[in-house]
C-alpha atoms as a PDB file:
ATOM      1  CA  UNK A   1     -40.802   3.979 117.093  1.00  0.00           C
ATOM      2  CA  UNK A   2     -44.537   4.192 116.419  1.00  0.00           C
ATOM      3  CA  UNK A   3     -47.363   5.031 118.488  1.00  0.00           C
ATOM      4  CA  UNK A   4     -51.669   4.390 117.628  1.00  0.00           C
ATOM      5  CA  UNK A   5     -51.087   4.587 113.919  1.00  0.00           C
ATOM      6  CA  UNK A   6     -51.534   0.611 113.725  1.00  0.00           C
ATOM      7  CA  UNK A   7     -47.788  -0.803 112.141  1.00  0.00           C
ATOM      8  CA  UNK A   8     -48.108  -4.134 113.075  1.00  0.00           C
ATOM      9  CA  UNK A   9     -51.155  -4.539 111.752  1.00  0.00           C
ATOM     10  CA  UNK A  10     -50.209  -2.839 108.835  1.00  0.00           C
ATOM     11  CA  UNK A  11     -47.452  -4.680 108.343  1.00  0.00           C
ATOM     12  CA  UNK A  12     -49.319  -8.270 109.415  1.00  0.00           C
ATOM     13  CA  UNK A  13     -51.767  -7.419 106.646  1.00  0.00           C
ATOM     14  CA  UNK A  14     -49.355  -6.467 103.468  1.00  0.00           C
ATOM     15  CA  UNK A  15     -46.897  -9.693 104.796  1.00  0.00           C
ATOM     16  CA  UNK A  16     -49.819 -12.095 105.037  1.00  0.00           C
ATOM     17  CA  UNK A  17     -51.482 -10.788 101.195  1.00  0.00           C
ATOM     18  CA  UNK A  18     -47.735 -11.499  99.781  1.00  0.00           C
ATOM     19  CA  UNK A  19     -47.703 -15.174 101.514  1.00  0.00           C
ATOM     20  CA  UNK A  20     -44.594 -14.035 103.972  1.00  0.00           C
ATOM     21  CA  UNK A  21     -43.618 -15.514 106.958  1.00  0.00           C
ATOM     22  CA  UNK A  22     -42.284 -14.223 110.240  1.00  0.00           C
ATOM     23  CA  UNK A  23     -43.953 -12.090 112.932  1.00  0.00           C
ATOM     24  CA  UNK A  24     -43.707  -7.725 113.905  1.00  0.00           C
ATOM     25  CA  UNK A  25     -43.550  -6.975 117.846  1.00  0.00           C
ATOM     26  CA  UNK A  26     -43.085  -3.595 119.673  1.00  0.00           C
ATOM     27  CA  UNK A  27     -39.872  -3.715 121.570  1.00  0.00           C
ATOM     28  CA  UNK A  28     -39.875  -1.972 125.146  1.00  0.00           C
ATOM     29  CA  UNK A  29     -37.819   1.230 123.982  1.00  0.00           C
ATOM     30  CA  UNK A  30     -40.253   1.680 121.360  1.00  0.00           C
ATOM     31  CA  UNK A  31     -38.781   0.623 118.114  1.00  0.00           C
ATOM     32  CA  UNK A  32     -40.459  -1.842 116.014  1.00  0.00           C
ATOM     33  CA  UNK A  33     -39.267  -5.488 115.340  1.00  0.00           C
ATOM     34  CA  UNK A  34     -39.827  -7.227 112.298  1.00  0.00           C
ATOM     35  CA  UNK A  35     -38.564 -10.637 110.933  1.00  0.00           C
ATOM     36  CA  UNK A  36     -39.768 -11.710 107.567  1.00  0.00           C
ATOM     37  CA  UNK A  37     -39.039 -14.498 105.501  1.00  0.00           C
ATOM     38  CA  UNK A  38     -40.117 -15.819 101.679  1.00  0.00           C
ATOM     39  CA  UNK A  39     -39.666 -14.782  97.631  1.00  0.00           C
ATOM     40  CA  UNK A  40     -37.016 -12.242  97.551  1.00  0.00           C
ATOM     41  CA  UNK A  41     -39.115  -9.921  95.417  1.00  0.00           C
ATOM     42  CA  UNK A  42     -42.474  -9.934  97.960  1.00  0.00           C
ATOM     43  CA  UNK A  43     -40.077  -9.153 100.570  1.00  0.00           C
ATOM     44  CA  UNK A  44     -38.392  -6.202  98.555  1.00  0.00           C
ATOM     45  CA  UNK A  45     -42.010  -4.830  97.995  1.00  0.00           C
ATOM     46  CA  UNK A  46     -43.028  -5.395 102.015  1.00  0.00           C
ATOM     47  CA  UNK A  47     -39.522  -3.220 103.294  1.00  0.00           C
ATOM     48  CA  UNK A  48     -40.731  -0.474 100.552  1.00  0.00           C
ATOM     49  CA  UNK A  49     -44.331  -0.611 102.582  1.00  0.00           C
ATOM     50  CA  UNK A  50     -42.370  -0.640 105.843  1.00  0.00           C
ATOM     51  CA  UNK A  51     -40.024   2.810 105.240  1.00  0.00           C
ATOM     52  CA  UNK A  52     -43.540   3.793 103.982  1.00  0.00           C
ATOM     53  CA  UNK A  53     -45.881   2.794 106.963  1.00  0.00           C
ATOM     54  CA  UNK A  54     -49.242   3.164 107.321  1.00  0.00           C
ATOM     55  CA  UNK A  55     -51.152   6.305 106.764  1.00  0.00           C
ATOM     56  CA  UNK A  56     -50.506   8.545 109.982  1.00  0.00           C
ATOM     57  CA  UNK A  57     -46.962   7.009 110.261  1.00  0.00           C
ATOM     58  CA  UNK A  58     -43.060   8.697 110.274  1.00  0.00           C
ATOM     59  CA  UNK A  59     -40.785   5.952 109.601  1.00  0.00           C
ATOM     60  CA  UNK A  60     -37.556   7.472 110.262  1.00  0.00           C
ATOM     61  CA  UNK A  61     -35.240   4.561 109.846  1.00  0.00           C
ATOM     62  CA  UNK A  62     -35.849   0.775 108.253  1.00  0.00           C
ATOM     63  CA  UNK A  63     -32.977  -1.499 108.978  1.00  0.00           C
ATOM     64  CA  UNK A  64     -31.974  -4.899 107.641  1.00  0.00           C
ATOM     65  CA  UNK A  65     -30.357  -7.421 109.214  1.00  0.00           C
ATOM     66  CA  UNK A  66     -30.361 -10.987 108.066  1.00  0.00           C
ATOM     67  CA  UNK A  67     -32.459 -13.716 109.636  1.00  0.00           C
ATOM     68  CA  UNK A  68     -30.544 -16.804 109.125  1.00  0.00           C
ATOM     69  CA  UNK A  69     -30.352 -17.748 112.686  1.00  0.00           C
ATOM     70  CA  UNK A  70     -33.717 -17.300 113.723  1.00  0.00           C
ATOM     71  CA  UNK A  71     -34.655 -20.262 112.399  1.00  0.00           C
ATOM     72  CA  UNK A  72     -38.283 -20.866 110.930  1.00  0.00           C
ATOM     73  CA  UNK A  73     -40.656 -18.309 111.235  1.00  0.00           C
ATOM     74  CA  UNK A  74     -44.202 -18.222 111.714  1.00  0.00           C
ATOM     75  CA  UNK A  75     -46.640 -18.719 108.618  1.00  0.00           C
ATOM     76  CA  UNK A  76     -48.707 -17.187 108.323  1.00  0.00           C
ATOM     77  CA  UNK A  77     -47.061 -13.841 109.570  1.00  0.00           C
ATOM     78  CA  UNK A  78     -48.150 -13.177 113.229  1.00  0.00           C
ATOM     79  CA  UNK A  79     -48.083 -10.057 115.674  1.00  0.00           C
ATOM     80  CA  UNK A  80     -45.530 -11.349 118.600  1.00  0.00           C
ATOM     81  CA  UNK A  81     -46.228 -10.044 121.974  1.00  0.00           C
END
Protein backbone atom coordinates (compact mmCIF):
# COMPACT_ATOMS: atom_id res chain seq x y z
CA UNK A 1 0.00 0.00 0.00
CA UNK A 2 1.54 3.30 -1.11
CA UNK A 3 0.33 6.69 -1.13
CA UNK A 4 2.05 10.19 -3.25
CA UNK A 5 5.51 8.73 -3.11
CA UNK A 6 5.20 7.86 -7.01
CA UNK A 7 5.65 3.58 -7.18
CA UNK A 8 4.32 3.09 -10.35
CA UNK A 9 6.23 5.39 -11.85
CA UNK A 10 9.08 4.27 -10.13
CA UNK A 11 8.64 1.06 -10.96
CA UNK A 12 7.49 1.94 -14.89
CA UNK A 13 10.85 3.70 -15.10
CA UNK A 14 13.49 0.94 -13.60
CA UNK A 15 11.16 -1.95 -15.71
CA UNK A 16 11.24 0.04 -18.94
CA UNK A 17 15.51 0.94 -18.53
CA UNK A 18 15.90 -3.08 -18.02
CA UNK A 19 13.68 -3.78 -21.35
CA UNK A 20 10.77 -5.61 -19.07
CA UNK A 21 7.45 -6.16 -19.93
CA UNK A 22 4.18 -6.10 -18.05
CA UNK A 23 2.30 -3.20 -16.43
CA UNK A 24 1.97 -1.82 -12.18
CA UNK A 25 -1.74 -0.68 -11.16
CA UNK A 26 -3.10 0.43 -7.71
CA UNK A 27 -5.68 -2.03 -6.61
CA UNK A 28 -8.85 -0.53 -4.74
CA UNK A 29 -7.72 -1.73 -1.12
CA UNK A 30 -4.58 -0.07 -1.69
CA UNK A 31 -1.95 -2.61 -2.40
CA UNK A 32 0.08 -2.40 -5.42
CA UNK A 33 -0.10 -4.80 -8.49
CA UNK A 34 2.69 -5.63 -10.51
CA UNK A 35 3.20 -8.21 -13.38
CA UNK A 36 6.55 -8.34 -15.02
CA UNK A 37 7.95 -10.42 -17.53
CA UNK A 38 11.67 -10.86 -19.38
CA UNK A 39 15.62 -12.03 -18.53
CA UNK A 40 15.47 -13.69 -15.25
CA UNK A 41 18.35 -11.62 -13.92
CA UNK A 42 16.68 -7.88 -14.90
CA UNK A 43 13.74 -9.13 -13.19
CA UNK A 44 15.73 -10.30 -9.98
CA UNK A 45 17.31 -6.72 -9.95
CA UNK A 46 13.59 -4.89 -10.56
CA UNK A 47 11.89 -7.08 -7.25
CA UNK A 48 15.21 -5.86 -5.26
CA UNK A 49 14.07 -2.07 -6.47
CA UNK A 50 10.48 -3.00 -5.61
CA UNK A 51 11.04 -4.24 -1.62
CA UNK A 52 13.21 -1.06 -1.97
CA UNK A 53 10.73 1.56 -3.50
CA UNK A 54 11.21 4.84 -4.26
CA UNK A 55 12.66 7.41 -2.00
CA UNK A 56 9.76 8.37 0.54
CA UNK A 57 8.44 4.74 0.31
CA UNK A 58 7.79 1.70 3.21
CA UNK A 59 7.50 -1.41 1.36
CA UNK A 60 6.35 -3.71 3.92
CA UNK A 61 5.77 -6.83 1.94
CA UNK A 62 6.87 -7.87 -1.92
CA UNK A 63 5.17 -11.00 -3.04
CA UNK A 64 5.72 -13.33 -5.99
CA UNK A 65 3.45 -15.16 -7.70
CA UNK A 66 4.02 -16.57 -11.13
CA UNK A 67 2.58 -15.08 -14.30
CA UNK A 68 2.16 -17.92 -16.58
CA UNK A 69 -1.45 -17.43 -17.17
CA UNK A 70 -1.60 -13.94 -17.81
CA UNK A 71 -0.56 -14.36 -21.00
CA UNK A 72 1.60 -11.63 -22.89
CA UNK A 73 2.24 -8.59 -21.27
CA UNK A 74 2.61 -5.20 -22.35
CA UNK A 75 6.07 -3.95 -23.85
CA UNK A 76 7.06 -1.67 -23.13
CA UNK A 77 5.99 -1.80 -19.35
CA UNK A 78 2.82 0.37 -18.85
CA UNK A 79 0.92 1.93 -15.73
CA UNK A 80 -2.67 -0.02 -15.89
CA UNK A 81 -5.56 1.92 -14.67
Amino acid sequence: MVQGVGFRWFARELAQRLGLAGWVRNRQDGVVEIAVMGDEAAVERFVTAMRRGPSGARVDEVRSLPTESLGTLPHPFAISR
